[in-house]
PDB file of N, CA and C in Angstrom:
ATOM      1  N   UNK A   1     106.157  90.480 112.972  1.00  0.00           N
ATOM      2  CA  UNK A   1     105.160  90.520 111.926  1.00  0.00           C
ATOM      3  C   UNK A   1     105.760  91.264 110.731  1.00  0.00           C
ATOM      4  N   UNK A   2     105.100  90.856 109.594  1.00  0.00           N
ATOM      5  CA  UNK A   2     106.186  91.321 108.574  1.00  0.00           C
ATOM      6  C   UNK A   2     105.269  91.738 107.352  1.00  0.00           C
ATOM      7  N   UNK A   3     105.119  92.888 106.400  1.00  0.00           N
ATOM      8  CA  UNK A   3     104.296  93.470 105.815  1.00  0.00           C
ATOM      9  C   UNK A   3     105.039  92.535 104.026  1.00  0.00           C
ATOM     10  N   UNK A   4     103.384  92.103 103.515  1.00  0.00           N
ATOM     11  CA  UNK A   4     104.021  91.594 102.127  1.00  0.00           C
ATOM     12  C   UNK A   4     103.035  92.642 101.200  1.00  0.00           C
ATOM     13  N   UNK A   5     103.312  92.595 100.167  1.00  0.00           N
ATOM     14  CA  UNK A   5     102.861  93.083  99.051  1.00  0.00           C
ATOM     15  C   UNK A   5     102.270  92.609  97.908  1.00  0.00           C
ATOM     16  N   UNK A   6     101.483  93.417  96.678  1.00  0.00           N
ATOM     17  CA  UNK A   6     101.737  91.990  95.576  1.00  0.00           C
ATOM     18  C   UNK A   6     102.776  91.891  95.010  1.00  0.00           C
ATOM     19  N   UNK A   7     103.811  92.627  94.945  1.00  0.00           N
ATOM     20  CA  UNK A   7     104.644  91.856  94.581  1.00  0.00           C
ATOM     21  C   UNK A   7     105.543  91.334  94.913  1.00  0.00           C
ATOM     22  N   UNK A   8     105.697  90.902  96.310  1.00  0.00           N
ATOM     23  CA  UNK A   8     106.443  90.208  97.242  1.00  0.00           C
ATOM     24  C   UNK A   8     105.337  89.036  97.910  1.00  0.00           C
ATOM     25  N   UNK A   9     104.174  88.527  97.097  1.00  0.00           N
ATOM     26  CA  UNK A   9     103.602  88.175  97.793  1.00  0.00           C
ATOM     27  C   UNK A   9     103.677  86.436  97.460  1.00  0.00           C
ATOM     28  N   UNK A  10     104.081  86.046  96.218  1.00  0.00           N
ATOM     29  CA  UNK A  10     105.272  85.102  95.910  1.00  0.00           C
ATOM     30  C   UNK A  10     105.808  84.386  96.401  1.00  0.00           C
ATOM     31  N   UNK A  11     106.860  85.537  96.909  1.00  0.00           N
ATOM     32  CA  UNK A  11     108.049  84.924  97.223  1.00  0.00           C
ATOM     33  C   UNK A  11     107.915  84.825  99.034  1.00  0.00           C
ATOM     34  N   UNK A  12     106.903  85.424  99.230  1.00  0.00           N
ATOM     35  CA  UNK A  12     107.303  85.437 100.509  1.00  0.00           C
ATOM     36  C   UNK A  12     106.183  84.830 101.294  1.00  0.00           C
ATOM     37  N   UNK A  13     105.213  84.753 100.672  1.00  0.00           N
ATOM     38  CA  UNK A  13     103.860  83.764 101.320  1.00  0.00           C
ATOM     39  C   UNK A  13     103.745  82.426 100.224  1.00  0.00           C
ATOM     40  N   UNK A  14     103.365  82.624  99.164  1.00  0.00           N
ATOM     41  CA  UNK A  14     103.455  81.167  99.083  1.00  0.00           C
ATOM     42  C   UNK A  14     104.810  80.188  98.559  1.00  0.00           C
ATOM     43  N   UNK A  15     105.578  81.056  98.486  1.00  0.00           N
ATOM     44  CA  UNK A  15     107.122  80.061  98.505  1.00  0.00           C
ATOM     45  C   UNK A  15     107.575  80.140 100.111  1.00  0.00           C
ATOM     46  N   UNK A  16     106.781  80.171 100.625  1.00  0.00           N
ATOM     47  CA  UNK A  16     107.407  79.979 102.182  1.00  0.00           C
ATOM     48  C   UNK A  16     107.768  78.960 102.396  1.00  0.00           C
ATOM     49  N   UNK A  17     108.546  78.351 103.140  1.00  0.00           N
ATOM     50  CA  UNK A  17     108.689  77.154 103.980  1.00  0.00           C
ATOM     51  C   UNK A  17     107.932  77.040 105.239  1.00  0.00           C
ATOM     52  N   UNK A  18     107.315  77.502 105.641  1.00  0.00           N
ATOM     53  CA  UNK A  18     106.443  77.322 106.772  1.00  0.00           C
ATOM     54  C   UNK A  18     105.262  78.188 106.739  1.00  0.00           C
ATOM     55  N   UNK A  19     104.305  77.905 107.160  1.00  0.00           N
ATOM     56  CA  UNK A  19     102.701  78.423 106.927  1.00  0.00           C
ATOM     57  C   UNK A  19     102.703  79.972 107.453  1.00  0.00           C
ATOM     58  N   UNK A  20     101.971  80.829 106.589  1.00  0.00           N
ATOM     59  CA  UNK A  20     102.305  82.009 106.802  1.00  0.00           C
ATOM     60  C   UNK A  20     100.946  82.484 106.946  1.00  0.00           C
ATOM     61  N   UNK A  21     100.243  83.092 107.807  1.00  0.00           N
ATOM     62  CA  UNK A  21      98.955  83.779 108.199  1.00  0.00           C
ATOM     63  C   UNK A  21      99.090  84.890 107.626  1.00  0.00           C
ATOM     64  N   UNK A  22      98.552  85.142 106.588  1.00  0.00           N
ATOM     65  CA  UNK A  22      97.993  86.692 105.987  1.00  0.00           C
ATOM     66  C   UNK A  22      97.059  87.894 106.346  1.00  0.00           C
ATOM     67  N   UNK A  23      96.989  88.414 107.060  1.00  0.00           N
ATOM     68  CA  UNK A  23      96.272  89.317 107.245  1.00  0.00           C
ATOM     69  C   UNK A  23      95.939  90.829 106.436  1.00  0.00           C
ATOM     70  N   UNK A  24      94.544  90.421 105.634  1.00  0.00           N
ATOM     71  CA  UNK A  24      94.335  91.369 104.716  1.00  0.00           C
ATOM     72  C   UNK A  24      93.490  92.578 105.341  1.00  0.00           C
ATOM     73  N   UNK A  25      94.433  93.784 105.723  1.00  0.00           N
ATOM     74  CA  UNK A  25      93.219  95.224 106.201  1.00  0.00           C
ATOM     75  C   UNK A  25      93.248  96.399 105.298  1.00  0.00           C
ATOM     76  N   UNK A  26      92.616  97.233 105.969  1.00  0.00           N
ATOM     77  CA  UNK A  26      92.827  98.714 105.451  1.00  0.00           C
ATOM     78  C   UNK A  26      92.855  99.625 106.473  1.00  0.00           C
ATOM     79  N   UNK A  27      93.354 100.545 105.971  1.00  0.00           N
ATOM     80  CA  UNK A  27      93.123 101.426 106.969  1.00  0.00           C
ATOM     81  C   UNK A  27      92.057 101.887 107.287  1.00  0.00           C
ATOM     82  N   UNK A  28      90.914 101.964 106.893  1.00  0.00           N
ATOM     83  CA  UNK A  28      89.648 102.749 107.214  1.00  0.00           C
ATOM     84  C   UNK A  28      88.798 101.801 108.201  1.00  0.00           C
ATOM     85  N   UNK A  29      90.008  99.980 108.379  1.00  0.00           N
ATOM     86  CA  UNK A  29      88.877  99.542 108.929  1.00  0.00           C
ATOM     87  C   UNK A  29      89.183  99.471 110.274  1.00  0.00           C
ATOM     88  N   UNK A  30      88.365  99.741 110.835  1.00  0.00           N
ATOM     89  CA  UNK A  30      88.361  99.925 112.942  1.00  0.00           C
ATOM     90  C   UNK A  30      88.458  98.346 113.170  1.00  0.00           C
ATOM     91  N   UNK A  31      87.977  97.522 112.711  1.00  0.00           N
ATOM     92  CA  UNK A  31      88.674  96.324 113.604  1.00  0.00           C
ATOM     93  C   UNK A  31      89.661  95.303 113.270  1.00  0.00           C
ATOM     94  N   UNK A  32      90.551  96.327 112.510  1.00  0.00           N
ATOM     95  CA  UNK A  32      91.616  95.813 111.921  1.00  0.00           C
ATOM     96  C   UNK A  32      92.475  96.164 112.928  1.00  0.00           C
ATOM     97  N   UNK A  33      92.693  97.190 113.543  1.00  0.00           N
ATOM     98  CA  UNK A  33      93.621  97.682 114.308  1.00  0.00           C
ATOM     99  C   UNK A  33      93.950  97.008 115.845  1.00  0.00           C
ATOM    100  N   UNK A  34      92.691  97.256 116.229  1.00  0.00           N
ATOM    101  CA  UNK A  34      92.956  96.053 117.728  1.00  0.00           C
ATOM    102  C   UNK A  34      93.597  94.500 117.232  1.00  0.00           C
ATOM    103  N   UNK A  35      93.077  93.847 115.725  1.00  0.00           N
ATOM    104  CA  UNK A  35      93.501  92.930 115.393  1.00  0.00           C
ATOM    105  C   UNK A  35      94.843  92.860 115.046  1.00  0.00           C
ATOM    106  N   UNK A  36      95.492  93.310 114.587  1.00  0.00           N
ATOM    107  CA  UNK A  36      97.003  94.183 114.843  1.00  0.00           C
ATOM    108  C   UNK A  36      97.742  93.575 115.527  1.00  0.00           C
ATOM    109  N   UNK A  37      97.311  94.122 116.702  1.00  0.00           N
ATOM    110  CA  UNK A  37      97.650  94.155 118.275  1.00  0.00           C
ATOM    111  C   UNK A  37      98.013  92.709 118.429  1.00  0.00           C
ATOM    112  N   UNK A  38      97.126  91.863 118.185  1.00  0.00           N
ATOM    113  CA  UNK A  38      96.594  90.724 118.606  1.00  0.00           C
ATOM    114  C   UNK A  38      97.467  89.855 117.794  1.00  0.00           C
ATOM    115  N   UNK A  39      97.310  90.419 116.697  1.00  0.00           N
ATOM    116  CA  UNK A  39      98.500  89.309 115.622  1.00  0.00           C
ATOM    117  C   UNK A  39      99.760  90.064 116.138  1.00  0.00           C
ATOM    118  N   UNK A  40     100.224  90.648 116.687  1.00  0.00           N
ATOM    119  CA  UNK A  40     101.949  91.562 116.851  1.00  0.00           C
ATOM    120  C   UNK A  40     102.284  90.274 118.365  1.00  0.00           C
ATOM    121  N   UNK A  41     100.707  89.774 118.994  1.00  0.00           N
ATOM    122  CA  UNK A  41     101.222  89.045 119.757  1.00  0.00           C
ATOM    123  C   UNK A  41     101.924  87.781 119.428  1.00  0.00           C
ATOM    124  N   UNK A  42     100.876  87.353 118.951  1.00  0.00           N
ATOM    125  CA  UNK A  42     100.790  85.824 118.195  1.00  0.00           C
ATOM    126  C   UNK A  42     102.203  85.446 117.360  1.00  0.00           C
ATOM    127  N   UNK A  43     102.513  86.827 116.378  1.00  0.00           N
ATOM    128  CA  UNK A  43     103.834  86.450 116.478  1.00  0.00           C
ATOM    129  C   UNK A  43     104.924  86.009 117.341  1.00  0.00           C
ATOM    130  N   UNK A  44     105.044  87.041 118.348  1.00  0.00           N
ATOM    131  CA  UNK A  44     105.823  87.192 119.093  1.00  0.00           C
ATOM    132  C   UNK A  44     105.558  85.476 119.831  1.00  0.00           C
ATOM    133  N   UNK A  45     104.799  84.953 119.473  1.00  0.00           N
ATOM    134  CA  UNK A  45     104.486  83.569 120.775  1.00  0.00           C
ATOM    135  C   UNK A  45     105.391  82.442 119.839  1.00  0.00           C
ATOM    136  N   UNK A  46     105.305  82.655 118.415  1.00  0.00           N
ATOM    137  CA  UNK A  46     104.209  81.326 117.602  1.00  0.00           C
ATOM    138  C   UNK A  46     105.123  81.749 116.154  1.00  0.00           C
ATOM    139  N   UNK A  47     105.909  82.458 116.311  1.00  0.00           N
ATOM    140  CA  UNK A  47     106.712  83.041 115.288  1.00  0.00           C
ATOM    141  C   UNK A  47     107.324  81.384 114.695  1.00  0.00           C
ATOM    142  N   UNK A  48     108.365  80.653 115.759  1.00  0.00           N
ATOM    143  CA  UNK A  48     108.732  79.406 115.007  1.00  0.00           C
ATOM    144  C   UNK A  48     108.165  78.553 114.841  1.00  0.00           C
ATOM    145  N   UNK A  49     106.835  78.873 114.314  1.00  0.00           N
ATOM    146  CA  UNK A  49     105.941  77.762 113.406  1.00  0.00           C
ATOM    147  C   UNK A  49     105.420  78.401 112.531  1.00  0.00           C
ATOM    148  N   UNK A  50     104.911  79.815 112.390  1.00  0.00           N
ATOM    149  CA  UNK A  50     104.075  80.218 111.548  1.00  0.00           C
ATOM    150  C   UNK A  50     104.527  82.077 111.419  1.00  0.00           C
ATOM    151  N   UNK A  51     104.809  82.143 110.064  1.00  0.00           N
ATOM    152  CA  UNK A  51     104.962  83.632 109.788  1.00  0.00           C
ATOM    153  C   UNK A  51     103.618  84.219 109.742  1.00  0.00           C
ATOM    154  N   UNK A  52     103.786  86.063 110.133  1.00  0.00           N
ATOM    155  CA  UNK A  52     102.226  86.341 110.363  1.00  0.00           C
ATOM    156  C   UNK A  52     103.019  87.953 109.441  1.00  0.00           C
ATOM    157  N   UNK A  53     102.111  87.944 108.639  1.00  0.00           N
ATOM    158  CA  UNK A  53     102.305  88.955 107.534  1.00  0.00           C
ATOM    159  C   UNK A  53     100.613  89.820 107.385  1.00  0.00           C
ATOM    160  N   UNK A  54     100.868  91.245 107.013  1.00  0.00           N
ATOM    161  CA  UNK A  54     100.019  92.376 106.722  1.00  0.00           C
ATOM    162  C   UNK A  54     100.094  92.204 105.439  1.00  0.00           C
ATOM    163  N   UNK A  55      98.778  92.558 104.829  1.00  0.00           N
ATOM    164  CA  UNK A  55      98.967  92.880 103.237  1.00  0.00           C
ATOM    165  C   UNK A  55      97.941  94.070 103.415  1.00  0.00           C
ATOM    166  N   UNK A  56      98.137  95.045 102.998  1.00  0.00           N
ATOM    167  CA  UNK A  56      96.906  96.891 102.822  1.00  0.00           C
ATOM    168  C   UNK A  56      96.778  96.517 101.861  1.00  0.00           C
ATOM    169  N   UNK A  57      94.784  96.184 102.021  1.00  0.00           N
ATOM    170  CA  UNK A  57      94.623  96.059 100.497  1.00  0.00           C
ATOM    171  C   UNK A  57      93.865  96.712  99.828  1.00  0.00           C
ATOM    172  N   UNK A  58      94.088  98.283  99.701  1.00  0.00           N
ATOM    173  CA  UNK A  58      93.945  98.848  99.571  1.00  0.00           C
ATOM    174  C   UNK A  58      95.156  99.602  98.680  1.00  0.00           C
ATOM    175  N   UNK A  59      96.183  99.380  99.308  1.00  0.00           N
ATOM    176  CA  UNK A  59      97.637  99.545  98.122  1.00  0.00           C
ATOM    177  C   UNK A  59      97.760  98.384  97.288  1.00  0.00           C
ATOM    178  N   UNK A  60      97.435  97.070  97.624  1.00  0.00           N
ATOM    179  CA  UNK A  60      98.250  95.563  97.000  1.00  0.00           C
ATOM    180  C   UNK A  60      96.752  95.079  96.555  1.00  0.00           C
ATOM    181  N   UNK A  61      95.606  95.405  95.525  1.00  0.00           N
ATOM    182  CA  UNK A  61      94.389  95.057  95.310  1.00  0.00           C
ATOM    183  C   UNK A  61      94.190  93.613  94.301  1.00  0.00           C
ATOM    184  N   UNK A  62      95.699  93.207  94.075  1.00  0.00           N
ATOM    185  CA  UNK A  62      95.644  91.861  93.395  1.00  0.00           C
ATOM    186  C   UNK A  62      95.746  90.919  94.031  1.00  0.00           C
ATOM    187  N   UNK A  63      96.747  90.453  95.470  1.00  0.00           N
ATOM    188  CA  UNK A  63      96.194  89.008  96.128  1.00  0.00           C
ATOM    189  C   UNK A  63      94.822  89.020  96.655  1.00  0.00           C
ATOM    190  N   UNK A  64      94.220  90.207  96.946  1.00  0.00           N
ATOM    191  CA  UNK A  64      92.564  90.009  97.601  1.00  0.00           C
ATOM    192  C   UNK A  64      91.813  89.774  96.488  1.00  0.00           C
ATOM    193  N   UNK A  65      91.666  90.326  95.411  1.00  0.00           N
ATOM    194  CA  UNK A  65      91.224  90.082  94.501  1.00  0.00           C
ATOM    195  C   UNK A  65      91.642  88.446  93.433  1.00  0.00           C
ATOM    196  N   UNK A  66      92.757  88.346  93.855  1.00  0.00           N
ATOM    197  CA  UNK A  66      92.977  86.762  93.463  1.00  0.00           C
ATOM    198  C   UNK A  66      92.069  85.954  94.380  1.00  0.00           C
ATOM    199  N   UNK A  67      92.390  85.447  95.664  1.00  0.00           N
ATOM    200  CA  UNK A  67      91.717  84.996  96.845  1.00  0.00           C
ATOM    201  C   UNK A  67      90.560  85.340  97.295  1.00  0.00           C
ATOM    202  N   UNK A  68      89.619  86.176  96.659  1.00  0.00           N
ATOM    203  CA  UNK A  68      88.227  86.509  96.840  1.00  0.00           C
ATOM    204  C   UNK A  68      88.087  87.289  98.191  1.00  0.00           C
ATOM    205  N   UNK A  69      88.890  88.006  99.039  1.00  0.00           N
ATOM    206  CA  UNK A  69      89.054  88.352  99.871  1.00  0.00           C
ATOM    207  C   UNK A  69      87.879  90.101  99.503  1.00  0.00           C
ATOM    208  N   UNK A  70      86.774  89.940  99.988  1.00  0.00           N
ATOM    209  CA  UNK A  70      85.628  90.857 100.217  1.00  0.00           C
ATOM    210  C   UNK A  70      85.639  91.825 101.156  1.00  0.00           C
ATOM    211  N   UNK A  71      86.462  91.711 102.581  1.00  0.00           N
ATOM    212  CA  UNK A  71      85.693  92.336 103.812  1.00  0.00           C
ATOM    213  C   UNK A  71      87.245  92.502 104.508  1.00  0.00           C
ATOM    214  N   UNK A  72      87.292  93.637 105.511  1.00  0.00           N
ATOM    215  CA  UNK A  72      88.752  93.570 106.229  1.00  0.00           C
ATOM    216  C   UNK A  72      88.006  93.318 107.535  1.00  0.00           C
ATOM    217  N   UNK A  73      88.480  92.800 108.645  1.00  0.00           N
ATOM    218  CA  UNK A  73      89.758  91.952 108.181  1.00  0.00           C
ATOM    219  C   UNK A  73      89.576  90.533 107.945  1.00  0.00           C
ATOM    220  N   UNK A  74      90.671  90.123 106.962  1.00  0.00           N
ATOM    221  CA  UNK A  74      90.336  88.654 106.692  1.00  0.00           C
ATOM    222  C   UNK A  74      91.736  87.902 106.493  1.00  0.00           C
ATOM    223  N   UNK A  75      91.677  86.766 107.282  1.00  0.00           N
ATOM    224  CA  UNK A  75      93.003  86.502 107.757  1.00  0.00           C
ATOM    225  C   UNK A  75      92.674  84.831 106.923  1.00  0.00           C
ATOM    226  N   UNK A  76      94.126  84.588 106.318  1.00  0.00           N
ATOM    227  CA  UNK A  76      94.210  83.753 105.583  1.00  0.00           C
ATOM    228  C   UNK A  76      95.539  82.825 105.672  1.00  0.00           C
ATOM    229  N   UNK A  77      95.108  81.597 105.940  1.00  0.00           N
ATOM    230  CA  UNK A  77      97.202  80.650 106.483  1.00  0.00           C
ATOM    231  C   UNK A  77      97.185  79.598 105.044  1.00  0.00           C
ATOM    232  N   UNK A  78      98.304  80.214 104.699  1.00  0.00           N
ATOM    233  CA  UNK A  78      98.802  79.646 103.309  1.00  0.00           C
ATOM    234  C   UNK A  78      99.563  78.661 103.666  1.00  0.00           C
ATOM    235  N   UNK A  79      99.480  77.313 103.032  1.00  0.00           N
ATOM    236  CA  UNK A  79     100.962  76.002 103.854  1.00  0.00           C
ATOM    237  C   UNK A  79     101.208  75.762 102.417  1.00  0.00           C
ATOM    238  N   UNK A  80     102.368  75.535 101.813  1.00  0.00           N
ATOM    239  CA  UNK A  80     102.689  74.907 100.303  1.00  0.00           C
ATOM    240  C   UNK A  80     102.086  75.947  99.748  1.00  0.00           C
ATOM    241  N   UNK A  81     101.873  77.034  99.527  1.00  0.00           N
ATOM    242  CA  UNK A  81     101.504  77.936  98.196  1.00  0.00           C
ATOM    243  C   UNK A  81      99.810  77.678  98.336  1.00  0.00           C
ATOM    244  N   UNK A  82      98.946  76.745  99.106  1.00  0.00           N
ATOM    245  CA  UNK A  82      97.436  77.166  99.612  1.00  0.00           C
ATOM    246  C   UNK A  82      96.970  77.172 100.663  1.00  0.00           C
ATOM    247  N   UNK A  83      95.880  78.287 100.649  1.00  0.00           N
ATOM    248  CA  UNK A  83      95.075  78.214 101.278  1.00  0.00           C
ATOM    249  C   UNK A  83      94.471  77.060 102.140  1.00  0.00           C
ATOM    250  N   UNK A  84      94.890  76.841 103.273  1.00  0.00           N
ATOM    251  CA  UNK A  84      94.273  76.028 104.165  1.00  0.00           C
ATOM    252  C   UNK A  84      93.025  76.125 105.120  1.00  0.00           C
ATOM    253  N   UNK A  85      92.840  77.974 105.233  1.00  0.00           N
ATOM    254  CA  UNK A  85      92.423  77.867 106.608  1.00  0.00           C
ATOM    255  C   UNK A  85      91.810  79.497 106.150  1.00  0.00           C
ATOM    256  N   UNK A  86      90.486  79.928 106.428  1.00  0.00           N
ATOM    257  CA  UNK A  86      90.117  81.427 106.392  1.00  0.00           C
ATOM    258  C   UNK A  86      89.168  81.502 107.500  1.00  0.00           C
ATOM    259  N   UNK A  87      89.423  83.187 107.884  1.00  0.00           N
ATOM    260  CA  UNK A  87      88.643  83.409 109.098  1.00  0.00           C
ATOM    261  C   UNK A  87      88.430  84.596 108.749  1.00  0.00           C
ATOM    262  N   UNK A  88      87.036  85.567 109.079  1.00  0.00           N
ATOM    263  CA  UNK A  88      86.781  86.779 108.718  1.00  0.00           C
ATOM    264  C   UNK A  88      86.442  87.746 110.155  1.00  0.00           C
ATOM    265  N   UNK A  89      86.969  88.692 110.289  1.00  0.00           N
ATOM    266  CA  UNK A  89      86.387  89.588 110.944  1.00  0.00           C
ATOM    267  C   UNK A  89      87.290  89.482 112.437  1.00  0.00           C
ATOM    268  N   UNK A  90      87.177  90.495 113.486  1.00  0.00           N
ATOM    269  CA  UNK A  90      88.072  90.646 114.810  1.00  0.00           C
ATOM    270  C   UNK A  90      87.537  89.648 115.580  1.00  0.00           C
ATOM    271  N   UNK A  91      88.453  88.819 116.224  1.00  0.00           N
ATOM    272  CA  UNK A  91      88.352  87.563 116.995  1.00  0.00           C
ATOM    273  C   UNK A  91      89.249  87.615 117.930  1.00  0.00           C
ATOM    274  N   UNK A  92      88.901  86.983 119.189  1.00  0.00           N
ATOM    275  CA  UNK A  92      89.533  87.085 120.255  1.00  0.00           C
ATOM    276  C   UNK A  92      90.728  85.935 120.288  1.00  0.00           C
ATOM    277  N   UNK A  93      92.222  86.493 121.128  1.00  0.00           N
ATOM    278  CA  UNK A  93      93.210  85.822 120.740  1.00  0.00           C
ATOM    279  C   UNK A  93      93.457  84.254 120.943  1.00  0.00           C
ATOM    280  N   UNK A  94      92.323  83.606 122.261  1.00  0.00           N
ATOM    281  CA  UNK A  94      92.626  82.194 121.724  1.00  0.00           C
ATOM    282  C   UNK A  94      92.176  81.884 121.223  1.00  0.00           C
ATOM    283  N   UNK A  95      90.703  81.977 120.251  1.00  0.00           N
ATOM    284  CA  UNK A  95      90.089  81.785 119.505  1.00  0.00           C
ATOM    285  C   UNK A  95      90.985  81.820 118.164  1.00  0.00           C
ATOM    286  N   UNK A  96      92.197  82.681 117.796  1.00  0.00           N
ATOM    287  CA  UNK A  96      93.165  83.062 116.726  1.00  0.00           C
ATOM    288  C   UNK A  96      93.990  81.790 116.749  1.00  0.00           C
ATOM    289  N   UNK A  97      94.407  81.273 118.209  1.00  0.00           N
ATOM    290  CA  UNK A  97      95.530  80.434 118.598  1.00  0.00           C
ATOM    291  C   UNK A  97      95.117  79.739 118.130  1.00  0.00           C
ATOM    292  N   UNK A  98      93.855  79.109 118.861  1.00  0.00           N
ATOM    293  CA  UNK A  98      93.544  77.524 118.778  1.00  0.00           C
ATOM    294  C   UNK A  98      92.983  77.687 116.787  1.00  0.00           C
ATOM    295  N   UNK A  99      92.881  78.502 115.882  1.00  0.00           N
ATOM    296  CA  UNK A  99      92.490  78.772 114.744  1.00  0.00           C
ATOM    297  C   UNK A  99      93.709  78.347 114.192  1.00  0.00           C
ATOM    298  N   UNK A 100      94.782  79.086 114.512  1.00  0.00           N
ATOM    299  CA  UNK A 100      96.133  78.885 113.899  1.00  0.00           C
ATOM    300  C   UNK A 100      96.726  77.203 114.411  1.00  0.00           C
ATOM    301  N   UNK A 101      96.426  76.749 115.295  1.00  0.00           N
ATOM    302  CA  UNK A 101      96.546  75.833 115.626  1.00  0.00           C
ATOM    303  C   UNK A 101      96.409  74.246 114.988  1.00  0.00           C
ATOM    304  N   UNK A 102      94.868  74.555 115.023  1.00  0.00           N
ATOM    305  CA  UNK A 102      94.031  73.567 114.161  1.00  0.00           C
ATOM    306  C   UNK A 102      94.647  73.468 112.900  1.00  0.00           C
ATOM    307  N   UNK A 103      95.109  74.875 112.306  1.00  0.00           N
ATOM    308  CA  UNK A 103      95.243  74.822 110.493  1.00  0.00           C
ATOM    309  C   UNK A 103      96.954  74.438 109.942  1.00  0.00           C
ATOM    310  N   UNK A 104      97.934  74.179 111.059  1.00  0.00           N
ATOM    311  CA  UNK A 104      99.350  74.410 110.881  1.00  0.00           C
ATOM    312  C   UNK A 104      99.347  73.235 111.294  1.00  0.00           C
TER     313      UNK A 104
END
């Protein structure tokens, strides 16, 4: 899993070559953290199809604020530079799979 920024957020989510799951938290939020967990897996499964990136948005307040992103956590899979696919709030991991699944 790999932490982007705004200003790495460009080059590294939507000039990707392959669909990249965004995950927008903060720290203050409690069910960001078990969600974490859960995406540290998903990488580890699912890595050669889909990059899975952190953005604190709370430090980086311009892609959430570009993307209307309101609430942590809110997980977002970019393919070609858009938005394909949004999901809000802690969700259980095949529910993530078969999510990431459907949208890649």
């Amino acid at each position: 899993m790999q932490t982007v920024s705004d200003d790495s957020f460009a080059s590294e989510v939507l000039a990707s070559d392959k669909p990249v799951l965004v995950d927008f938290w903060a720290e203050w939020c409690g069910p960001c953290k078990p969600l974490a967990v859960t995406l540290g897996e998903i990488s580890e499964e699912m890595g050669e199809h889909i990059t899975i990136a952190k953005l604190n948005m709370d430090e980086n307040p311009q892609a959430p604020s570009t993307y209307g992103v309101r609430s942590a956590p809110t997980m977002m899979i970019f393919r070609n530079g858009e938005v394909v696919a949004s999901l809000v709030g802690l969700q259980s991991k095949s529910k993530l799979v078969n999510w990431i699944k459907g949208a890649i």
